[in-house]
PDB file of N, CA and C in Angstrom:
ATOM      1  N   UNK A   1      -7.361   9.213  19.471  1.00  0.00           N
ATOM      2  CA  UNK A   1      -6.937   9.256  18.084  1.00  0.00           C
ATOM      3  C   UNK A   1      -6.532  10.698  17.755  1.00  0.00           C
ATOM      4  N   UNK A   2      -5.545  10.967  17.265  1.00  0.00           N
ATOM      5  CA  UNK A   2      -5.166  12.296  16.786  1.00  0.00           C
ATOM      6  C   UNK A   2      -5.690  12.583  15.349  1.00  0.00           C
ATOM      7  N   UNK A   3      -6.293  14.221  15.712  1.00  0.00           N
ATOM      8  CA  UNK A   3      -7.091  15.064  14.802  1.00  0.00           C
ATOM      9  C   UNK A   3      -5.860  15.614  13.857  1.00  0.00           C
ATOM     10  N   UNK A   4      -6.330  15.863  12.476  1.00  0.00           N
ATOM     11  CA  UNK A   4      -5.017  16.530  11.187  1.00  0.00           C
ATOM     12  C   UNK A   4      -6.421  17.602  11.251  1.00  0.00           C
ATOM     13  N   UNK A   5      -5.816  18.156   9.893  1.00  0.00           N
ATOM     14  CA  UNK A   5      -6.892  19.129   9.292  1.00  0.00           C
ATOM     15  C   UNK A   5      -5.458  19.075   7.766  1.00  0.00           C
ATOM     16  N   UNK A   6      -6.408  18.677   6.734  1.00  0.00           N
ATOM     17  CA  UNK A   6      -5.911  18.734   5.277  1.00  0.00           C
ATOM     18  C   UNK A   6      -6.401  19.281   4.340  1.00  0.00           C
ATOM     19  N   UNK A   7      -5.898  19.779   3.678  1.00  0.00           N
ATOM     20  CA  UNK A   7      -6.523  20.104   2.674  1.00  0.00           C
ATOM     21  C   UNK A   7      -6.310  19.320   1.433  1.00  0.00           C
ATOM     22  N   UNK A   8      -7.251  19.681   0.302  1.00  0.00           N
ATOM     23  CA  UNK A   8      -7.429  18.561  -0.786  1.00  0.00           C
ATOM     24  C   UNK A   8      -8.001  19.124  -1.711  1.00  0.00           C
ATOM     25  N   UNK A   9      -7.399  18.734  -2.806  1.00  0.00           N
ATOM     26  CA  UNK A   9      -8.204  19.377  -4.448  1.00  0.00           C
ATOM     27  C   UNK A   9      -9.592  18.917  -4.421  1.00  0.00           C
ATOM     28  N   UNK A  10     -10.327  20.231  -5.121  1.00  0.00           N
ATOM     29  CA  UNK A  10     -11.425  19.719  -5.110  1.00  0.00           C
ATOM     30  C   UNK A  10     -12.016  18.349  -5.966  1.00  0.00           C
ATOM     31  N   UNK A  11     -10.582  17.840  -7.015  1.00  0.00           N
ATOM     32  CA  UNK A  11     -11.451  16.227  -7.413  1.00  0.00           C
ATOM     33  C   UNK A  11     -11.868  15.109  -6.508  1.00  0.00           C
ATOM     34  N   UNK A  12     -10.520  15.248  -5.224  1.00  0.00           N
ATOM     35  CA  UNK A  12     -10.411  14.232  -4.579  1.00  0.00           C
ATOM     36  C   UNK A  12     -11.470  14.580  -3.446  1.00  0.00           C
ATOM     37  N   UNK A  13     -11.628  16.232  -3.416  1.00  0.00           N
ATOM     38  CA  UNK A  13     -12.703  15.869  -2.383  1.00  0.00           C
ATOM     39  C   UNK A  13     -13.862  15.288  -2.564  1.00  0.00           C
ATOM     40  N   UNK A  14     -14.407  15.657  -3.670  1.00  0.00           N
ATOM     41  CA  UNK A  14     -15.447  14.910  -4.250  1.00  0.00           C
ATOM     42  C   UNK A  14     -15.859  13.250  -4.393  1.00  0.00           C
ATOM     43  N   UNK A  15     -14.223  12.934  -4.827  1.00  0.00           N
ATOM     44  CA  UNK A  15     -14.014  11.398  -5.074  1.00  0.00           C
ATOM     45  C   UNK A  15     -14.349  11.141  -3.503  1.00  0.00           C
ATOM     46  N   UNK A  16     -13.765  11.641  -2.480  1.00  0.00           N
ATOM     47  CA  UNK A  16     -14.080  11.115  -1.105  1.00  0.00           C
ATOM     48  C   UNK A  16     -15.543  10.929  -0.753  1.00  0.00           C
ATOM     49  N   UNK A  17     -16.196  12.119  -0.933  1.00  0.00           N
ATOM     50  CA  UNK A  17     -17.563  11.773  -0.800  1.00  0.00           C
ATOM     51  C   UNK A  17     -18.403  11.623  -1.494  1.00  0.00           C
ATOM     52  N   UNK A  18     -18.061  11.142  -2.716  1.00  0.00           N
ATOM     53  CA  UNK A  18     -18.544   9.843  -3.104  1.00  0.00           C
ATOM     54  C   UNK A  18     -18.492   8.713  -2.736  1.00  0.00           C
ATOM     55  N   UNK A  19     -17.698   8.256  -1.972  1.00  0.00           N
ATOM     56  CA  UNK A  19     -16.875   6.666  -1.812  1.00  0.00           C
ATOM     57  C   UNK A  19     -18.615   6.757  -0.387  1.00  0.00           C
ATOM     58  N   UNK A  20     -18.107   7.948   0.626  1.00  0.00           N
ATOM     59  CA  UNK A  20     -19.239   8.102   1.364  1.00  0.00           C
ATOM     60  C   UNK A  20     -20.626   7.666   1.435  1.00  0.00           C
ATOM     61  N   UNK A  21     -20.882   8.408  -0.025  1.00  0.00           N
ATOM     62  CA  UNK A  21     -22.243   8.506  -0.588  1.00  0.00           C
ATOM     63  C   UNK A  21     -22.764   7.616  -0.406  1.00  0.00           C
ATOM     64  N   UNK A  22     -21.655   6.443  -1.213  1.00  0.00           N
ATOM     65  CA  UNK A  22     -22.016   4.921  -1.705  1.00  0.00           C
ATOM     66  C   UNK A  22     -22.058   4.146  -0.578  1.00  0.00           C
ATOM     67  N   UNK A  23     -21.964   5.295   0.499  1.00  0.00           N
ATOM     68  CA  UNK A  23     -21.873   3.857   1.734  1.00  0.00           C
ATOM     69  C   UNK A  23     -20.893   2.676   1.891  1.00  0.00           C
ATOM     70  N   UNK A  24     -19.706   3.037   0.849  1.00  0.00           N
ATOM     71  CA  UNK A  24     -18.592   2.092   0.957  1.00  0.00           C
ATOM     72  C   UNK A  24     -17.809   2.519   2.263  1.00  0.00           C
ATOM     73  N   UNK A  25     -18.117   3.450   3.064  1.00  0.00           N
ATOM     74  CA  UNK A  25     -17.624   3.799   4.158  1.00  0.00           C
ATOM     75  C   UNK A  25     -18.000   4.922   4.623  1.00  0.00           C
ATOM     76  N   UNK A  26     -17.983   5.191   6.325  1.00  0.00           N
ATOM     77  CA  UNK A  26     -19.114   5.887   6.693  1.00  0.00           C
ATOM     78  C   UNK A  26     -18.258   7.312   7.298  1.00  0.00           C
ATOM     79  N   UNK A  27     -17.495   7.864   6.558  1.00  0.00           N
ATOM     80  CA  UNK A  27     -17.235   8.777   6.841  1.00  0.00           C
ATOM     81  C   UNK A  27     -15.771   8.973   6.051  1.00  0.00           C
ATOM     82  N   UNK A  28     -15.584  10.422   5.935  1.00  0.00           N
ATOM     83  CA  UNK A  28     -13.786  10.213   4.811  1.00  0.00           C
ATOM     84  C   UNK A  28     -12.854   9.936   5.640  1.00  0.00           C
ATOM     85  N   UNK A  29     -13.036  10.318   7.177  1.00  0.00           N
ATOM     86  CA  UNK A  29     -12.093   9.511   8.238  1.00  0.00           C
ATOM     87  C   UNK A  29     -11.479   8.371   8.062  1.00  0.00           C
ATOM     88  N   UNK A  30     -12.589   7.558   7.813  1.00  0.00           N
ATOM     89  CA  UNK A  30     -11.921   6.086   7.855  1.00  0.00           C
ATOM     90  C   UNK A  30     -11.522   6.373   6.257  1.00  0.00           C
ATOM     91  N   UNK A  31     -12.178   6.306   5.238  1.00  0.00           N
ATOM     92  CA  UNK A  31     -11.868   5.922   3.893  1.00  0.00           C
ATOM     93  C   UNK A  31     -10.067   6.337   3.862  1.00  0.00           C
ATOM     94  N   UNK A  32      -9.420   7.722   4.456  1.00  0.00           N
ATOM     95  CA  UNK A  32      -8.587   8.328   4.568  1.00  0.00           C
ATOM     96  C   UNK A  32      -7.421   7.471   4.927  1.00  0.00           C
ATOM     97  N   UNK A  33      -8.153   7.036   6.830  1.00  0.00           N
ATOM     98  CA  UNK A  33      -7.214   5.624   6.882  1.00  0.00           C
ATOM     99  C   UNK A  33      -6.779   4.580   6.495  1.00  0.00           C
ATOM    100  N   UNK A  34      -8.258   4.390   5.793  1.00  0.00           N
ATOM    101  CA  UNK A  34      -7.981   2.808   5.293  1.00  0.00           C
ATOM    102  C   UNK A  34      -7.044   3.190   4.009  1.00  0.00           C
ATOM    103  N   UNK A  35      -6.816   4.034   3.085  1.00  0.00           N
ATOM    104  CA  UNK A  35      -5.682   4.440   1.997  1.00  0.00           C
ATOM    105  C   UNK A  35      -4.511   4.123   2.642  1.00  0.00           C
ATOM    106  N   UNK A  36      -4.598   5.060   3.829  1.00  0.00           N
ATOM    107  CA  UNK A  36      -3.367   5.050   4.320  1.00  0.00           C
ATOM    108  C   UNK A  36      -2.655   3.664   4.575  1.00  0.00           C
ATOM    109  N   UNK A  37      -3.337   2.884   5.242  1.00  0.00           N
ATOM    110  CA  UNK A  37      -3.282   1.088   5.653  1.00  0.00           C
ATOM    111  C   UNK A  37      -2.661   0.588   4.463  1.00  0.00           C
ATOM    112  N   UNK A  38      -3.501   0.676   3.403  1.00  0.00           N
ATOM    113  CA  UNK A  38      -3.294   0.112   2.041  1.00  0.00           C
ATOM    114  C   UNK A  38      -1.988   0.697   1.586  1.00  0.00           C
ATOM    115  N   UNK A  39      -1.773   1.959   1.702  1.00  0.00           N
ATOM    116  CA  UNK A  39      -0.083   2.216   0.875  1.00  0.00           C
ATOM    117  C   UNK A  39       0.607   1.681   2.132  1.00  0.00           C
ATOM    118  N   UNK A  40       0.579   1.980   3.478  1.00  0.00           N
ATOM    119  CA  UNK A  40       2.013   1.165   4.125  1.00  0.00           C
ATOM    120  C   UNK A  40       1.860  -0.173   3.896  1.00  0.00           C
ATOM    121  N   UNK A  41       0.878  -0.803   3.697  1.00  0.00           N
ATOM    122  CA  UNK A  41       1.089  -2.568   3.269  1.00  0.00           C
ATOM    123  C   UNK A  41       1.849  -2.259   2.039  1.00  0.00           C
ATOM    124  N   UNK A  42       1.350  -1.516   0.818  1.00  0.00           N
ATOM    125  CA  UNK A  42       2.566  -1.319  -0.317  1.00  0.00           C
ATOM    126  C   UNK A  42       3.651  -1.620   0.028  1.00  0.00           C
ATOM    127  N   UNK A  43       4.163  -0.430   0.770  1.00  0.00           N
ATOM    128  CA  UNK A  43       5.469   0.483   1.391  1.00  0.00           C
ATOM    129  C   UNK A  43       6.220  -1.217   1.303  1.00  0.00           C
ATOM    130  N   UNK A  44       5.311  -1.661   2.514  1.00  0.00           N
ATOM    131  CA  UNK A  44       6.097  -3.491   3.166  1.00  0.00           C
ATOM    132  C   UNK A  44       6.595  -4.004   2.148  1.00  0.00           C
ATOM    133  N   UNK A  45       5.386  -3.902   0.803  1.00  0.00           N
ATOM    134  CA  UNK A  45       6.136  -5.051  -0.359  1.00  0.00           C
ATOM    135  C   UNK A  45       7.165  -4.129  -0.629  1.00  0.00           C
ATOM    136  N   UNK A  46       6.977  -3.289  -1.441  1.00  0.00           N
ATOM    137  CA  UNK A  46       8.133  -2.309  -1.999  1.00  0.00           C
ATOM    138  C   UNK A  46       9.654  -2.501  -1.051  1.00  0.00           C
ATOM    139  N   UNK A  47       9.895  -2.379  -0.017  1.00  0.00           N
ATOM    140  CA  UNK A  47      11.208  -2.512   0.707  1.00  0.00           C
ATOM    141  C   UNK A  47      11.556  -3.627   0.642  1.00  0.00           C
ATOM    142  N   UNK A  48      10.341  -5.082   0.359  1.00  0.00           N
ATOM    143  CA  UNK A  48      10.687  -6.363   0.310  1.00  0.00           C
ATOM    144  C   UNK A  48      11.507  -6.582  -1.115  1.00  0.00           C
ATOM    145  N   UNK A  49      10.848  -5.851  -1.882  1.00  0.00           N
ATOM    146  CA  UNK A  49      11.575  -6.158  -3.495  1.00  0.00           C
ATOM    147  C   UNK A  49      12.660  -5.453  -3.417  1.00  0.00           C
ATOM    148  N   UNK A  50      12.959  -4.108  -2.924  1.00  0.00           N
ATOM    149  CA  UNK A  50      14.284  -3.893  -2.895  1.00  0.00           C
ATOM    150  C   UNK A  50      15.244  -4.327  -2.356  1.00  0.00           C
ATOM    151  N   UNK A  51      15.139  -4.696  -0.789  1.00  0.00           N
ATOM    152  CA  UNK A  51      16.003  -5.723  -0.404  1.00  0.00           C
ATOM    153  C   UNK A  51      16.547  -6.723  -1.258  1.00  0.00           C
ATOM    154  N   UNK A  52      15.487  -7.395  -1.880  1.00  0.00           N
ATOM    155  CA  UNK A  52      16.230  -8.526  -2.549  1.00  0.00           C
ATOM    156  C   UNK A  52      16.691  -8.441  -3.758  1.00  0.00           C
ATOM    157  N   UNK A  53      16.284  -7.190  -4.155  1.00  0.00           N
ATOM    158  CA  UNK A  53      17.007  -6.463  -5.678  1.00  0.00           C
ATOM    159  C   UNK A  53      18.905  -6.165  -4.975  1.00  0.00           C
ATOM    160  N   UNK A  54      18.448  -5.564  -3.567  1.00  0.00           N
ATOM    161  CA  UNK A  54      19.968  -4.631  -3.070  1.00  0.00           C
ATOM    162  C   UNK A  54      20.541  -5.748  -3.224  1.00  0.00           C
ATOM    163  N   UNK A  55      20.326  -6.990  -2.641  1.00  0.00           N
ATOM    164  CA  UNK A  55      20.963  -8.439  -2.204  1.00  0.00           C
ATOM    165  C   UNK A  55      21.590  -9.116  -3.305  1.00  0.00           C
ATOM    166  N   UNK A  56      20.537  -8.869  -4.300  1.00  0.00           N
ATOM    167  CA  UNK A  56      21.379  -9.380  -5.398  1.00  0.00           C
ATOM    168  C   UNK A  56      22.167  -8.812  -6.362  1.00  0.00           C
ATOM    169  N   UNK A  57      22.388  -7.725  -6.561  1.00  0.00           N
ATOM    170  CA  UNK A  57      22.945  -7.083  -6.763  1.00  0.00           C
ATOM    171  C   UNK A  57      24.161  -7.010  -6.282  1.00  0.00           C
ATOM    172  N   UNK A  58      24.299  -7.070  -4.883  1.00  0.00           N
ATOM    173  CA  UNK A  58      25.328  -6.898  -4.228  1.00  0.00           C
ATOM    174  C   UNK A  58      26.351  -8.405  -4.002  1.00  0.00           C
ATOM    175  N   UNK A  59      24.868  -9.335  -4.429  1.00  0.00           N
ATOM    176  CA  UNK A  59      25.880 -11.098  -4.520  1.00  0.00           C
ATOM    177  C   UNK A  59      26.328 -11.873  -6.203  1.00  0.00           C
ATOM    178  N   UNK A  60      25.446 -10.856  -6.967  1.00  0.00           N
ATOM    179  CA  UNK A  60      25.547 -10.758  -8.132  1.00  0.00           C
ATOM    180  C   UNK A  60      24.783 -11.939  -8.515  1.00  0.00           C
ATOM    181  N   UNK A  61      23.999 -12.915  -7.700  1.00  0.00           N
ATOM    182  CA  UNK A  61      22.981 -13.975  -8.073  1.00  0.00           C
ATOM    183  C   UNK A  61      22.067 -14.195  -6.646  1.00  0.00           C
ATOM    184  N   UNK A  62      20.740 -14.514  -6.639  1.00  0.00           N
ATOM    185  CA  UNK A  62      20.101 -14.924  -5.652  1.00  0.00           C
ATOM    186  C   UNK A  62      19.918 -16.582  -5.605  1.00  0.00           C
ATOM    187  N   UNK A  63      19.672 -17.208  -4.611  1.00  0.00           N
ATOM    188  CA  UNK A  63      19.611 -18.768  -4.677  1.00  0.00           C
ATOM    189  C   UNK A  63      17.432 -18.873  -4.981  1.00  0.00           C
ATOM    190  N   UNK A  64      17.411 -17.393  -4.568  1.00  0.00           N
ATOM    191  CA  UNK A  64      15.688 -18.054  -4.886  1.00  0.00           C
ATOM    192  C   UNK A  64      15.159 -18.180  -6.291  1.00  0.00           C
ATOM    193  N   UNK A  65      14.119 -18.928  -6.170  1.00  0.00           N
ATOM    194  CA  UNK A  65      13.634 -19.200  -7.829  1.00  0.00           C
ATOM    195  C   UNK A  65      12.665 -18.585  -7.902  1.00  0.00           C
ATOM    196  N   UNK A  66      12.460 -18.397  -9.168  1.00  0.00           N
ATOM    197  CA  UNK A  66      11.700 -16.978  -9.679  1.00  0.00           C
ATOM    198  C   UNK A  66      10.206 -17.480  -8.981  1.00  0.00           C
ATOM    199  N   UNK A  67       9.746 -18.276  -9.064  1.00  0.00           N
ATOM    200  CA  UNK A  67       8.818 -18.934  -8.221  1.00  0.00           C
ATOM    201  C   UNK A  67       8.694 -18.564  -6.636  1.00  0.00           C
ATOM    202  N   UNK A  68       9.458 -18.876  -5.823  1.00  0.00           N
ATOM    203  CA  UNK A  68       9.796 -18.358  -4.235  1.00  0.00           C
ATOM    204  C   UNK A  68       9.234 -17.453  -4.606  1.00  0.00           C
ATOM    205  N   UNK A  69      10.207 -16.202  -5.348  1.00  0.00           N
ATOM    206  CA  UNK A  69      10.097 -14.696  -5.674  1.00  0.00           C
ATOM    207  C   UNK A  69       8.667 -14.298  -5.530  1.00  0.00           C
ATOM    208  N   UNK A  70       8.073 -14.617  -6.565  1.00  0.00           N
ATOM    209  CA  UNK A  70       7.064 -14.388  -7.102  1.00  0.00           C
ATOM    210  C   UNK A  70       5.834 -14.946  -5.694  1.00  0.00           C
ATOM    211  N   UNK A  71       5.782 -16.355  -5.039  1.00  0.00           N
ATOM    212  CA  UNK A  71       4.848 -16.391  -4.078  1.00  0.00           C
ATOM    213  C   UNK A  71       5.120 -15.993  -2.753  1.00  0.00           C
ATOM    214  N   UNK A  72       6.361 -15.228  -2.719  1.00  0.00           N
ATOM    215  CA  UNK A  72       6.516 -14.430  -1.321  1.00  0.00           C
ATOM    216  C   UNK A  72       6.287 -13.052  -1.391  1.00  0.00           C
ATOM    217  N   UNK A  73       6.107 -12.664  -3.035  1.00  0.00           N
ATOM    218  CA  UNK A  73       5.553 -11.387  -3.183  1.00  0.00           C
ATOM    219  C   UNK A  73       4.069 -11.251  -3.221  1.00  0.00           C
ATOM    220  N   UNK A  74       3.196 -12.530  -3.571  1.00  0.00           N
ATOM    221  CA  UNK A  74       1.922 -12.738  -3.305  1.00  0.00           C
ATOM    222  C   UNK A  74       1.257 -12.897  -1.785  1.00  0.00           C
ATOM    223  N   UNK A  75       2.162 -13.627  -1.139  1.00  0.00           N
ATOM    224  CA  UNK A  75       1.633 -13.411   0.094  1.00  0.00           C
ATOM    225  C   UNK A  75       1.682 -12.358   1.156  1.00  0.00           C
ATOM    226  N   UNK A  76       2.848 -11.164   0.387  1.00  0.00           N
ATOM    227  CA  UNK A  76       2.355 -10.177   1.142  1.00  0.00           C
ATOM    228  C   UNK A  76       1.338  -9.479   0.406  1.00  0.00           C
ATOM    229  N   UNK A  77       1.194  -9.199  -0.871  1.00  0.00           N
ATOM    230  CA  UNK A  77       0.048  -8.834  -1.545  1.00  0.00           C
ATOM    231  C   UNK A  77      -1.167  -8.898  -0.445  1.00  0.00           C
ATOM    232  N   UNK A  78      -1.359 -10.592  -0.200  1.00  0.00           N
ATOM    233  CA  UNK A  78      -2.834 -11.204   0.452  1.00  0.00           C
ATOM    234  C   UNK A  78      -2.680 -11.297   1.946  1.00  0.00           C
ATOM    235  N   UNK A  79      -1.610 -10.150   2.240  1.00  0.00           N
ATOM    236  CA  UNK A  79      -1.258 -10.279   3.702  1.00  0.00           C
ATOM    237  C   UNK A  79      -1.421 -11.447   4.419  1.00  0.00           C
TER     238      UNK A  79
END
């Protein structure tokens, strides 16, 4: 696994070890990663909605219903 070295305001360092404290995770290593995990799953939806924003835009109507829309944006939500 490759080592960083970051630096960080002191709120967030705090907020980190707290999360620690609480034993919601056993070190800021992981807590660090697991953020990280969580915004590129974002990232996934985010490029998904733009695509189909670019798409329609560019066809000037989509054939999906706001419904589709809406539970293909939930299931990446719930991965």
């Amino acid at each position: 696994m490759a080592r960083q070295s970051i630096s960080l305001t002191k709120p967030n360092d705090e907020w980190l070890k707290n999360q620690v404290d609480k034993k919601e995770y056993s070190s800021k290593s992981e807590l660090v990663n697991d953020l990280i995990r969580q915004a590129r799953k974002q990232q996934i939806q985010i490029d998904w909605i733009n695509a189909k924003l670019e798409a329609a835009e560019n066809s000037g109507f989509t054939n999906d219903r706001k419904e589709q829309i809406l539970n293909r944006s939930k299931s990446l939500l719930n991965g």
